[in-house]
C-alpha atoms as a PDB file:
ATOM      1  CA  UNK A   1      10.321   1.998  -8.599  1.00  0.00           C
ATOM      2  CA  UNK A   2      10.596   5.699  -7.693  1.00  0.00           C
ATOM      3  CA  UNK A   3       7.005   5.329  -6.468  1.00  0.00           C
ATOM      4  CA  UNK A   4       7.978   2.627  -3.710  1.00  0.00           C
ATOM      5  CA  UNK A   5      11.145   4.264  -2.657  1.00  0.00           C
ATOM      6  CA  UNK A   6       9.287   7.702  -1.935  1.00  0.00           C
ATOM      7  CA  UNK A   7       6.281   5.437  -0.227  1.00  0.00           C
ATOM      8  CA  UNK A   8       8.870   3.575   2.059  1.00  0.00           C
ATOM      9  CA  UNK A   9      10.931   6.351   2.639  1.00  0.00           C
ATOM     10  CA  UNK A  10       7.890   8.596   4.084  1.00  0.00           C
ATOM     11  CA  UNK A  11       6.678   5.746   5.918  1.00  0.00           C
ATOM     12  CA  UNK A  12       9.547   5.550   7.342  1.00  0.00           C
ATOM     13  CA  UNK A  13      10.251   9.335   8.418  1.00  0.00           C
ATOM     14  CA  UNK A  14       6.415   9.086   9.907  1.00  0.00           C
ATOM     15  CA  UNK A  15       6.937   6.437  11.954  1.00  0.00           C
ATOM     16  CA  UNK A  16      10.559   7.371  12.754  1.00  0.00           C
ATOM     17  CA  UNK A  17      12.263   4.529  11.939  1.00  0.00           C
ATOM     18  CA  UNK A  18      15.244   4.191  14.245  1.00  0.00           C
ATOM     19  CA  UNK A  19      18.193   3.888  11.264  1.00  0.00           C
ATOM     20  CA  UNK A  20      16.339   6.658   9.991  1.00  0.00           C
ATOM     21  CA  UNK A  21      16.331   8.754  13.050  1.00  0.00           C
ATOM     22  CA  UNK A  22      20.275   8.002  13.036  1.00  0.00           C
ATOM     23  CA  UNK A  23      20.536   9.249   9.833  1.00  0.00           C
ATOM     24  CA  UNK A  24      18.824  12.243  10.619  1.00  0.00           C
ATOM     25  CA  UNK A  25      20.421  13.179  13.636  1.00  0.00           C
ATOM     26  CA  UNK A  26      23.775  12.955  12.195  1.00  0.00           C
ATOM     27  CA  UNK A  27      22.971  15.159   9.458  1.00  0.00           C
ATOM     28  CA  UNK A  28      21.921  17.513  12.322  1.00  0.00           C
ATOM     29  CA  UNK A  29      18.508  17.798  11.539  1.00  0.00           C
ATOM     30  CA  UNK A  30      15.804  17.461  14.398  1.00  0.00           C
ATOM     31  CA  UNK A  31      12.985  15.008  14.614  1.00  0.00           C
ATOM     32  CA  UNK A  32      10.008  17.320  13.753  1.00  0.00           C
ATOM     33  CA  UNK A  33      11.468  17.534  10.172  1.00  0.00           C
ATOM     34  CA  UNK A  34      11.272  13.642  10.032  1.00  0.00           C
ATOM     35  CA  UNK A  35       7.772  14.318  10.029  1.00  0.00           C
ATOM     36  CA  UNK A  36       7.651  17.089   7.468  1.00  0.00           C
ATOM     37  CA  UNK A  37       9.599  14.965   5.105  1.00  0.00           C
ATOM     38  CA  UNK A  38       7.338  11.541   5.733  1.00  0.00           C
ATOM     39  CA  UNK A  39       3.870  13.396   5.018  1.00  0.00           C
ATOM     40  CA  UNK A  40       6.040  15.374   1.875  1.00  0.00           C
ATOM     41  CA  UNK A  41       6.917  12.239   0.652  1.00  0.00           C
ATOM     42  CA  UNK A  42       3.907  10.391   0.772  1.00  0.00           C
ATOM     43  CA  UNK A  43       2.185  12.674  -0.611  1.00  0.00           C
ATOM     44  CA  UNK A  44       4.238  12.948  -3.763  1.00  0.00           C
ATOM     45  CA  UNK A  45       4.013   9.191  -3.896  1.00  0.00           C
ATOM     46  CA  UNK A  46       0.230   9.575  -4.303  1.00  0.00           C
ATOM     47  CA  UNK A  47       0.573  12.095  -6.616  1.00  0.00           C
ATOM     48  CA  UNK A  48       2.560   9.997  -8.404  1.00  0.00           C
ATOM     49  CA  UNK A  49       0.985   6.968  -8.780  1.00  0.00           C
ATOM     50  CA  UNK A  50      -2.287   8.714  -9.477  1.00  0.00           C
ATOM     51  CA  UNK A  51      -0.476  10.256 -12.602  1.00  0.00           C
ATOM     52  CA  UNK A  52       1.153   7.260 -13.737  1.00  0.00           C
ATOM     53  CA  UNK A  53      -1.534   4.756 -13.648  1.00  0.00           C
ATOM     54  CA  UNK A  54      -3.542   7.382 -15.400  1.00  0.00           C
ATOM     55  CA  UNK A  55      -1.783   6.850 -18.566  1.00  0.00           C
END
C-alpha cells in the first residue's frame, strides 16, 4: 500500500497534477519543489519495492 501511495503521489508532483499544484501553492511552496518531491518519491518507491519483493 505505502508503495502505491508514494508511486502516485510522485507521479503526480512530476506531472503537476492540478489539485496537487493547489495544494502546493497554498502551503506556499513553489512549483520547482513539486518536482523535487515527485523524483524523491519515486525513487523511494523503487527502493521500496525492490526491498520488499526481495524477501
Amino acid at each position: 500500500m505505502t508503495i502505491f501511495i508514494l508511486g502516485s503521489g510522485g507521479v503526480a508532483d512530476l506531472l503537476h497534477a492540478p489539485s496537487t499544484r493547489a495544494g502546493m501553492t497554498e502551503l506556499g511552496y513553489p512549483a520547482h519543489v513539486m518536482a523535487i518531491l515527485g523524483f524523491w518519491k519515486f525513487s523511494a518507491r523503487w527502493r521500496l519495492r525492490h526491498r520488499v519483493f526481495r524477501w
